[in-house]
PDB file of N, CA and C in Angstrom:
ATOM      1  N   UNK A   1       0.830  -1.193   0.000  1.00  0.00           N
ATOM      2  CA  UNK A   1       0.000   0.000   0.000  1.00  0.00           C
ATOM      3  C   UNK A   1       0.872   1.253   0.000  1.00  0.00           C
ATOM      4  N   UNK A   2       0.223   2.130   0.485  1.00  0.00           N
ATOM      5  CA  UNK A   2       1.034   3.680   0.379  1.00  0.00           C
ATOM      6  C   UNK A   2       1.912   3.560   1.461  1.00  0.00           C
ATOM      7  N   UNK A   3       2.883   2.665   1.769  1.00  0.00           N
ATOM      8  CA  UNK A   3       3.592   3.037   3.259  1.00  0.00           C
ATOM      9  C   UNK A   3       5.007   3.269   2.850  1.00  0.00           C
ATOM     10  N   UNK A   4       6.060   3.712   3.874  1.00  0.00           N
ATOM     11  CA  UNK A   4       7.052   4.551   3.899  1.00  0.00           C
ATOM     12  C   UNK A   4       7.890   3.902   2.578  1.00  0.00           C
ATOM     13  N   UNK A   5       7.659   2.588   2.095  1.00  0.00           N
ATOM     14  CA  UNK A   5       8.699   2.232   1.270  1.00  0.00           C
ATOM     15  C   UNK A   5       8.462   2.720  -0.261  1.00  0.00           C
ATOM     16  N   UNK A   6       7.230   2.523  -0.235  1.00  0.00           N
ATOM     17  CA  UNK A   6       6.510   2.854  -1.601  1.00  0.00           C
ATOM     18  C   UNK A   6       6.906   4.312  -1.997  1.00  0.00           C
ATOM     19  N   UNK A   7       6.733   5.313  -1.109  1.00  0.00           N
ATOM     20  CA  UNK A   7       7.302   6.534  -1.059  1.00  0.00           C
ATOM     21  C   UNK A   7       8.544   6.666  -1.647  1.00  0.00           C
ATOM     22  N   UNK A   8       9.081   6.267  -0.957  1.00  0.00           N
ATOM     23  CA  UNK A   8      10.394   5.977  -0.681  1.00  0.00           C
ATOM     24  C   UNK A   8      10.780   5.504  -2.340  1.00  0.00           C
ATOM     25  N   UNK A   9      10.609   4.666  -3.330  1.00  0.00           N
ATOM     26  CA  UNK A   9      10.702   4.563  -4.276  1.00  0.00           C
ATOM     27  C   UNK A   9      10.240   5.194  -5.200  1.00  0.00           C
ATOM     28  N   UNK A  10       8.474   5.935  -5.054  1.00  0.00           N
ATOM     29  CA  UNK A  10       8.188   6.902  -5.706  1.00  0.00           C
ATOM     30  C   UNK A  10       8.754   8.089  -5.468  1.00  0.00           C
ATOM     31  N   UNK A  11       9.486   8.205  -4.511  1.00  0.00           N
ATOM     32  CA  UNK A  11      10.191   9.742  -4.942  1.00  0.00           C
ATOM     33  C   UNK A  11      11.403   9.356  -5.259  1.00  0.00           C
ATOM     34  N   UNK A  12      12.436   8.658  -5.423  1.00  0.00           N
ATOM     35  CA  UNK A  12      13.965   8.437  -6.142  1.00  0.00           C
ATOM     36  C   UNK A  12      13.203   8.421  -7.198  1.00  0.00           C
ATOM     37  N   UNK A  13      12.085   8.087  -7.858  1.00  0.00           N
ATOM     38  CA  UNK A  13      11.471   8.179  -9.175  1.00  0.00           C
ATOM     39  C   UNK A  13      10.962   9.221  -9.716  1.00  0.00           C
ATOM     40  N   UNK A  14      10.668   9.858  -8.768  1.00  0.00           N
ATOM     41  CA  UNK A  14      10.240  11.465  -9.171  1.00  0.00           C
ATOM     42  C   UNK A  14      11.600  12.136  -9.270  1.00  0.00           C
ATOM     43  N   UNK A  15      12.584  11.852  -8.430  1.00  0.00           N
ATOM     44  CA  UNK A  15      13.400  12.767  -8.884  1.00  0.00           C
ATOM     45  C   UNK A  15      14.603  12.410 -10.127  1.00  0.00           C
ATOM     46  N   UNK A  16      14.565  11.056 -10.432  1.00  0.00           N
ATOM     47  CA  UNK A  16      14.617  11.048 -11.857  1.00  0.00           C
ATOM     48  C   UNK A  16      14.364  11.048 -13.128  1.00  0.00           C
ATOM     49  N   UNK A  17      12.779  10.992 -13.005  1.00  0.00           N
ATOM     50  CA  UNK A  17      11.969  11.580 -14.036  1.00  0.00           C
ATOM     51  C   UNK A  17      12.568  13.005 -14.088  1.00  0.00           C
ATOM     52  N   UNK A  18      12.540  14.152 -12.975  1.00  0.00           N
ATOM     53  CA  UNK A  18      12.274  15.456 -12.687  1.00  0.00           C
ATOM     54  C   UNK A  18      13.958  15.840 -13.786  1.00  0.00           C
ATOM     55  N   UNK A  19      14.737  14.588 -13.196  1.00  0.00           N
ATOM     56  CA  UNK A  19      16.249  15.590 -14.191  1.00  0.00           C
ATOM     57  C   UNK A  19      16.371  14.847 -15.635  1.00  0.00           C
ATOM     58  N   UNK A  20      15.577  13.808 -15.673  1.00  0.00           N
ATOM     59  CA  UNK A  20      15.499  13.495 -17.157  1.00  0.00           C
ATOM     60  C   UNK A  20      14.804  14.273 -17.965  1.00  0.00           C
ATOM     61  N   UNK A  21      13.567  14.988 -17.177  1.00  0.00           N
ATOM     62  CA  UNK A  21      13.004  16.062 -17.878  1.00  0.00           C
ATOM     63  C   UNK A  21      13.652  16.972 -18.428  1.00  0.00           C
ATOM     64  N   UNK A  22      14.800  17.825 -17.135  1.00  0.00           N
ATOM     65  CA  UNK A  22      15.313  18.812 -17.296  1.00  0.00           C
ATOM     66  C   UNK A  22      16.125  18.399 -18.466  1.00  0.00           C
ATOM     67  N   UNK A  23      17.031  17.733 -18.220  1.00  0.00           N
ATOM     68  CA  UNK A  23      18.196  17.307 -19.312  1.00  0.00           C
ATOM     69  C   UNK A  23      17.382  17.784 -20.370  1.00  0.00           C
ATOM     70  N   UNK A  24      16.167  16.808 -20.552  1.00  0.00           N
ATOM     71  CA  UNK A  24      15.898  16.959 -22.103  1.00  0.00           C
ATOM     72  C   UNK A  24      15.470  18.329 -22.624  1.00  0.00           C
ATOM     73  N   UNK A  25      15.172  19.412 -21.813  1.00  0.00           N
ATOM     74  CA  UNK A  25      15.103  20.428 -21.611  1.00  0.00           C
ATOM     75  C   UNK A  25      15.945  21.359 -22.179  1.00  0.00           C
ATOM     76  N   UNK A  26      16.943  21.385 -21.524  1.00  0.00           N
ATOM     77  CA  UNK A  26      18.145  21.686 -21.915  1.00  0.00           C
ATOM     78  C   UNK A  26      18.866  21.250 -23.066  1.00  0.00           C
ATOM     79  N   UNK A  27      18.441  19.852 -23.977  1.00  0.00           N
ATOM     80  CA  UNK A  27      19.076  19.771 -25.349  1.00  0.00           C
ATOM     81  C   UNK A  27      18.200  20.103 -25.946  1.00  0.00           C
ATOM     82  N   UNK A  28      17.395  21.103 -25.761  1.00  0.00           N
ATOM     83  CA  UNK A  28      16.641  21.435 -27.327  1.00  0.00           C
ATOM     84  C   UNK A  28      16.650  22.562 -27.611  1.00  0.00           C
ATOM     85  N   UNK A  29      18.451  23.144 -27.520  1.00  0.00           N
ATOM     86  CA  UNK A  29      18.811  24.060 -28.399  1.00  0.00           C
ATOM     87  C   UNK A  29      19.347  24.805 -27.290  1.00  0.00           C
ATOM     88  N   UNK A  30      19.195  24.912 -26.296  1.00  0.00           N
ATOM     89  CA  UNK A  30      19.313  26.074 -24.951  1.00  0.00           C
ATOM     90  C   UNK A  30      21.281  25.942 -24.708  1.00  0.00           C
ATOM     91  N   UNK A  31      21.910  27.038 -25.291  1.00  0.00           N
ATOM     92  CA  UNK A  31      23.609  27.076 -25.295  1.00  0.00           C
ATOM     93  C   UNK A  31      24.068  27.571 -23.827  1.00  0.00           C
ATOM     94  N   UNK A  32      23.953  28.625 -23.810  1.00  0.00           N
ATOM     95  CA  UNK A  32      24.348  29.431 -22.695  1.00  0.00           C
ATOM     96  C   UNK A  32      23.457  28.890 -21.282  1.00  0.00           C
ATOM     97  N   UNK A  33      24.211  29.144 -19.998  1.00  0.00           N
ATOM     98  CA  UNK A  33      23.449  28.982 -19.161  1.00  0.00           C
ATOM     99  C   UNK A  33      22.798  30.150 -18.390  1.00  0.00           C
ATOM    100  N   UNK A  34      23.042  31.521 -19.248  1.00  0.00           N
ATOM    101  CA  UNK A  34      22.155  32.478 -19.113  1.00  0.00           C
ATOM    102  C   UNK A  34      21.217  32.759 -19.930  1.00  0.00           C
ATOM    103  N   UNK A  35      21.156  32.027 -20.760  1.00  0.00           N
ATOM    104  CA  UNK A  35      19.692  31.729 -21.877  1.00  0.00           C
ATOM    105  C   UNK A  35      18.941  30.808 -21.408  1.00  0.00           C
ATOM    106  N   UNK A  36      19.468  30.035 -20.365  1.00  0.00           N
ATOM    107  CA  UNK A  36      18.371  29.413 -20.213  1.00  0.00           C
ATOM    108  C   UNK A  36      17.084  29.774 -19.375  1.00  0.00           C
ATOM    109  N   UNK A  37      15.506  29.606 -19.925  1.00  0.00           N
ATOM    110  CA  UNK A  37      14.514  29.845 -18.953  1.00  0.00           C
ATOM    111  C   UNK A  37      14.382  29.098 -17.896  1.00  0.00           C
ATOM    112  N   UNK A  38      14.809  29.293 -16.995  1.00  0.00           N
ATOM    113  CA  UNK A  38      14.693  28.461 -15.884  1.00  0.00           C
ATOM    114  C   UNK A  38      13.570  28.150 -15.356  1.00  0.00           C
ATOM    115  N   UNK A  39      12.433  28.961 -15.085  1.00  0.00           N
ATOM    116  CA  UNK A  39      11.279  28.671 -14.575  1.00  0.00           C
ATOM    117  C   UNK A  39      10.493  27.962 -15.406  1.00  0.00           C
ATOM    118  N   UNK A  40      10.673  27.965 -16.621  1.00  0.00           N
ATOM    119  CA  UNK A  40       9.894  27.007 -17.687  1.00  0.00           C
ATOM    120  C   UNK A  40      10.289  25.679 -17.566  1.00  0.00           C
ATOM    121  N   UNK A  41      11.997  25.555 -17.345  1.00  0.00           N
ATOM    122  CA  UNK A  41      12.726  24.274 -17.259  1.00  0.00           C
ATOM    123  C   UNK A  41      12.047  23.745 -15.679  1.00  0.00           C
ATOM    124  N   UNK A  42      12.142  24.367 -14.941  1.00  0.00           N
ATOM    125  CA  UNK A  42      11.490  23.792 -13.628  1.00  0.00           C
ATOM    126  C   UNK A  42       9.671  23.532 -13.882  1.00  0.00           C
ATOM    127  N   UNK A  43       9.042  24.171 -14.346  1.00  0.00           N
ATOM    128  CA  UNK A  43       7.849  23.587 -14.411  1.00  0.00           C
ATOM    129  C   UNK A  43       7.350  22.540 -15.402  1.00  0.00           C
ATOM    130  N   UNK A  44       8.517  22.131 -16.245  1.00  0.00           N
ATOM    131  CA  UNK A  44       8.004  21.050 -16.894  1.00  0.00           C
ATOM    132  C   UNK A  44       8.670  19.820 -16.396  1.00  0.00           C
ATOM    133  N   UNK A  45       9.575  20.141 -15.524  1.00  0.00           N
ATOM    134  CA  UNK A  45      10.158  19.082 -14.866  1.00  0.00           C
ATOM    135  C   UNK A  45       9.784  18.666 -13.793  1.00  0.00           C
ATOM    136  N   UNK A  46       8.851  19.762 -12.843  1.00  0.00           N
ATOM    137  CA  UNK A  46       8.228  19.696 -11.679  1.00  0.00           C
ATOM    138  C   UNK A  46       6.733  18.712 -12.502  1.00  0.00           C
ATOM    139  N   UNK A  47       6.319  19.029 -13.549  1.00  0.00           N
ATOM    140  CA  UNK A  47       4.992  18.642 -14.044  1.00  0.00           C
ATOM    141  C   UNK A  47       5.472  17.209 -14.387  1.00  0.00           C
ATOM    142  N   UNK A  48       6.530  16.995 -14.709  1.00  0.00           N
ATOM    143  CA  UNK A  48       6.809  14.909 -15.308  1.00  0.00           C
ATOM    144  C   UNK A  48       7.347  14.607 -13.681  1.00  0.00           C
ATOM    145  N   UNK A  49       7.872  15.521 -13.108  1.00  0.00           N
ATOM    146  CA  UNK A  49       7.962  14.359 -11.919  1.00  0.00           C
ATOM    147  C   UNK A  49       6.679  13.790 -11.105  1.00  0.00           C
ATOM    148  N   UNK A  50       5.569  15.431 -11.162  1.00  0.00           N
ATOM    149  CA  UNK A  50       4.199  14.479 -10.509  1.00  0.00           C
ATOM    150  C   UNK A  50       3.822  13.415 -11.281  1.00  0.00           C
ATOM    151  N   UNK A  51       3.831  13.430 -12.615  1.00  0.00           N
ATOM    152  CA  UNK A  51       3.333  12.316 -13.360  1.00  0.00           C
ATOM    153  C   UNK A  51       3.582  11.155 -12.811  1.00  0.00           C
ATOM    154  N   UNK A  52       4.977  11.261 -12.700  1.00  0.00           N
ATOM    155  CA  UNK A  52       5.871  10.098 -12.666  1.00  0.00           C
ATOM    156  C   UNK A  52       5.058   9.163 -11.021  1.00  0.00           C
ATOM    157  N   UNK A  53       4.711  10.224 -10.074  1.00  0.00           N
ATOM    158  CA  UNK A  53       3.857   9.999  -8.681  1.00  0.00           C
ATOM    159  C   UNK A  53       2.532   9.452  -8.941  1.00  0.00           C
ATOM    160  N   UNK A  54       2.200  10.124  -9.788  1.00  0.00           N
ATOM    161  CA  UNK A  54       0.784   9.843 -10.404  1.00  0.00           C
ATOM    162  C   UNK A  54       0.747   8.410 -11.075  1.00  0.00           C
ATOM    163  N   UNK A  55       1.865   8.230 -11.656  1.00  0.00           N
ATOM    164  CA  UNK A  55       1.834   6.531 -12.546  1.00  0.00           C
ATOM    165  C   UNK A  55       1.807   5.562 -11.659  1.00  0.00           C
ATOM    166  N   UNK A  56       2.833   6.212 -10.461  1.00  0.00           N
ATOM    167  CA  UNK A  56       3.217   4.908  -9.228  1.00  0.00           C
ATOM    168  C   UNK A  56       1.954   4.491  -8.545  1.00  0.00           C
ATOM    169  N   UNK A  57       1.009   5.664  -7.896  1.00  0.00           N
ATOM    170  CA  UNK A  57      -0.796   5.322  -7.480  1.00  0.00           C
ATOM    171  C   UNK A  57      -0.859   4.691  -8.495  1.00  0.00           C
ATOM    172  N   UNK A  58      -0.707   5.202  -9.594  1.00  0.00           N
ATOM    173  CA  UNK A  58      -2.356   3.845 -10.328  1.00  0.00           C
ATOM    174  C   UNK A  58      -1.435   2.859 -10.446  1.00  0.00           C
ATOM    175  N   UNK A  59      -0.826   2.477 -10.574  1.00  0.00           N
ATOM    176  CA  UNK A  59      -0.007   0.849 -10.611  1.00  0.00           C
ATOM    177  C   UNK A  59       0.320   0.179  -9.289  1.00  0.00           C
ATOM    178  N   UNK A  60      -0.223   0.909  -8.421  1.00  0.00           N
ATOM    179  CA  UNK A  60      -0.017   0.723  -7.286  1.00  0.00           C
ATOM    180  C   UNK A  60      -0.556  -0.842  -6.793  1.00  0.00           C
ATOM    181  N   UNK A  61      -1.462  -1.280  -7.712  1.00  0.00           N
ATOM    182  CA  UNK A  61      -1.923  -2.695  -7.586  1.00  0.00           C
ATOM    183  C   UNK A  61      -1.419  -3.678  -9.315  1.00  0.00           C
ATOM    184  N   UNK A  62      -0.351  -3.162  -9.623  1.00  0.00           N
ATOM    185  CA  UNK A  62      -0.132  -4.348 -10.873  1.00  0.00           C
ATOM    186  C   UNK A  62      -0.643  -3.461 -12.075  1.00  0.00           C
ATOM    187  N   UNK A  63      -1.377  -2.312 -11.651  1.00  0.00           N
ATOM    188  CA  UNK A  63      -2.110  -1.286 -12.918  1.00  0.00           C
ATOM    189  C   UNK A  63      -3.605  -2.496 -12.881  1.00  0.00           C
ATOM    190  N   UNK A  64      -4.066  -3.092 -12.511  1.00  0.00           N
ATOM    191  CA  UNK A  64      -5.028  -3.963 -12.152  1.00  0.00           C
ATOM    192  C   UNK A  64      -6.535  -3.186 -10.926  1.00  0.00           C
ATOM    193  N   UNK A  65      -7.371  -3.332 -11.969  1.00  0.00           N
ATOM    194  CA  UNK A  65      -8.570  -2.861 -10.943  1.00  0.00           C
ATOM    195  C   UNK A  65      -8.923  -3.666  -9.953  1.00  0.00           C
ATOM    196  N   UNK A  66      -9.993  -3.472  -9.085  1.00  0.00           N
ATOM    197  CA  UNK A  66     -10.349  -3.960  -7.581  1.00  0.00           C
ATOM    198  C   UNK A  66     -11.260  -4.889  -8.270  1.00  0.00           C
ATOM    199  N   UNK A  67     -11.628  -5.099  -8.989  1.00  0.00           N
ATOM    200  CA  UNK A  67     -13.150  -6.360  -9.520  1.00  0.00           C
ATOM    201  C   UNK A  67     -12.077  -7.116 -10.509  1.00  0.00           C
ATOM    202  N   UNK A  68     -10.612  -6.896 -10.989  1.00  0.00           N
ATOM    203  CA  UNK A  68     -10.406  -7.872 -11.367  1.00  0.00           C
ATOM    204  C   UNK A  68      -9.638  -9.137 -10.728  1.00  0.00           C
TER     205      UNK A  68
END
C-alpha cells in the first residue's frame, strides 16, 4: 500500500523523471546557461515528476482494478 517504502521509491522516481526532464530540456537548443529559462525548465520538470507519482498510485496494484 502507500507506506514509507513505496514513497520511498516513488520519490527516487520522481526525482529522476524530474532531471530526465530537465536534461531533455536543456538539449533542445538552450547554449548558454544564461539563456536558459529556468522557470519554464522547472515547471516542466516539476509537471513529469508528478506524473511520474501519479503513474506509481495507479499501478499501485499491478495497474489492475479492484473487480479484477
Amino acid at each position: 500500500m502507500l507506506n514509507r517504502e513505496f514513497w520511498s521509491y516513488s520519490g527516487e522516481r520522481a526525482v529522476k523523471t524530474f532531471a530526465q526532464a530537465a536534461l531533455a530540456y536543456l538539449g533542445t537548443g538552450t547554449v548558454g546557461i544564461l539563456a536558459i529559462d529556468w522557470v519554464s525548465m522547472l515547471s516542466v520538470s516539476a509537471g513529469a515528476a508528478l506524473l511520474s507519482i501519479l503513474t506509481s498510485i495507479a499501478t499501485l496494484n499491478g495497474g489492475k482494478s479492484k473487480g479484477e
